[in-house]
Protein backbone atom coordinates (compact mmCIF):
# COMPACT_ATOMS: atom_id res chain seq x y z
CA UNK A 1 0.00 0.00 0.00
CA UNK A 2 1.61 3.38 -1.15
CA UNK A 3 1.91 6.61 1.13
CA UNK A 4 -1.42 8.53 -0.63
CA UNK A 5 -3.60 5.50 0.00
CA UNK A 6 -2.58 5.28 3.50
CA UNK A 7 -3.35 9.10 3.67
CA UNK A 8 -6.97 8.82 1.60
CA UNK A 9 -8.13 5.86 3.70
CA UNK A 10 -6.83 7.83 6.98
CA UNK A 11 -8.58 10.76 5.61
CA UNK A 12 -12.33 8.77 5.23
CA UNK A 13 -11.26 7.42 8.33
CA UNK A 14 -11.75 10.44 9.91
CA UNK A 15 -14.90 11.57 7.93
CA UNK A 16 -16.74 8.27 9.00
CA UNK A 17 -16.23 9.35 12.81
CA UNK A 18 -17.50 12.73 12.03
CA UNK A 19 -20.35 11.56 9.93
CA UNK A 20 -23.23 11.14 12.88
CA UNK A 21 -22.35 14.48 14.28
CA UNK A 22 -22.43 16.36 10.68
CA UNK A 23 -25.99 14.42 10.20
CA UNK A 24 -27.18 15.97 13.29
CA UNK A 25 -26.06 19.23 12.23
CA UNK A 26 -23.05 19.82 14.47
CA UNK A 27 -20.99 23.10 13.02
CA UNK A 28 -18.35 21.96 14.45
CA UNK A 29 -17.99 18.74 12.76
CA UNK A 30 -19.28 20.37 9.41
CA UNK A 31 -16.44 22.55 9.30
CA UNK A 32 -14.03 19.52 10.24
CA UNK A 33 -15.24 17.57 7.59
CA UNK A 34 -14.69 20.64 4.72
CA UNK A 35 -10.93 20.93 6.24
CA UNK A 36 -10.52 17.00 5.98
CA UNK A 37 -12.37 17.15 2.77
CA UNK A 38 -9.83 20.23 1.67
CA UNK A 39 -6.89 18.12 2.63
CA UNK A 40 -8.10 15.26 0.64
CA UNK A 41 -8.27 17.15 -2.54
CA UNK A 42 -4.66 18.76 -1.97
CA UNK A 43 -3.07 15.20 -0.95
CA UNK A 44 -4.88 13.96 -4.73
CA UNK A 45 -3.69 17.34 -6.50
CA UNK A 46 -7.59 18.29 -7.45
CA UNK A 47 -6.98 21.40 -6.12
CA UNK A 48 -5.07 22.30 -8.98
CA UNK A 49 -6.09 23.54 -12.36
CA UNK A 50 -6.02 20.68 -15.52
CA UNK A 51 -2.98 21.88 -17.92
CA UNK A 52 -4.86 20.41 -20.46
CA UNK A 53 -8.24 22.29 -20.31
CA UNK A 54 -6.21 25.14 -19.66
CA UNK A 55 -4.98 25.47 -23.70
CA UNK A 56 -6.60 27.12 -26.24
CA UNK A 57 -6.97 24.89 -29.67
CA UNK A 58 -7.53 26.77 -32.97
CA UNK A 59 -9.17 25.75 -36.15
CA UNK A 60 -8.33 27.58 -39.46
CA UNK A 61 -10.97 27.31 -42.14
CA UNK A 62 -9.64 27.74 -45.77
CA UNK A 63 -6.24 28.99 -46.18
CA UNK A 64 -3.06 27.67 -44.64
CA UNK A 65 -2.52 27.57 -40.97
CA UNK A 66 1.26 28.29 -41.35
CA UNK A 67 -0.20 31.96 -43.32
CA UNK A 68 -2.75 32.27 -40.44
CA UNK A 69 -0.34 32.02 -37.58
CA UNK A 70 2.09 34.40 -39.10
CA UNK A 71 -0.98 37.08 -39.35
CA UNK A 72 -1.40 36.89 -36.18
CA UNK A 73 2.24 37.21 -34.81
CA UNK A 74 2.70 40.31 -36.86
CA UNK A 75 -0.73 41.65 -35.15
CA UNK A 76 0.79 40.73 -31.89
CA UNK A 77 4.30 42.36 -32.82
CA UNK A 78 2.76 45.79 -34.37
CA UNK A 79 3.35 49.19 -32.56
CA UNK A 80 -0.46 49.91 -30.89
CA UNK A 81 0.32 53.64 -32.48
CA UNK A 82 0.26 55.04 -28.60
């Protein structure tokens, strides 16, 4: 059994004993729970943004793409006249 297993199964662990008191509406416990839950999604890295929904892709319709990007550098490069 690796290290993050160990740490997710401690983690539920801990959310299991909580669990009666968060039913009954305990704020304490609630809040607990959200920091355990918090924890849980750092120790897995889901608090991080996906790199690869993060990227833009572009389709070029008609013409040549390596024409297209090119237009678009020299848009990016001209002087804004300022």
């Amino acid at each position: 059994m690796n290290i993050l297993a160990m740490e997710n199964d401690r983690l539920e662990y801990y959310l299991r004993q909580l669990w009666p008191s968060i039913e009954y509406g305990d704020a304490k416990s609630i809040a607990l729970a959200l920091n355990i839950h918090d924890r849980k999604m750092k120790a897995n890295y889901l608090d991080r943004p996906d790199s690869s929904t993060q990227t833009s892709t572009i389709l070029v319709v008609g013409g040549q793409e390596d024409s297209y990007i090119e237009s678009l550098k020299a848009a990016v490069e001209a002087p804004s006249g300022d």
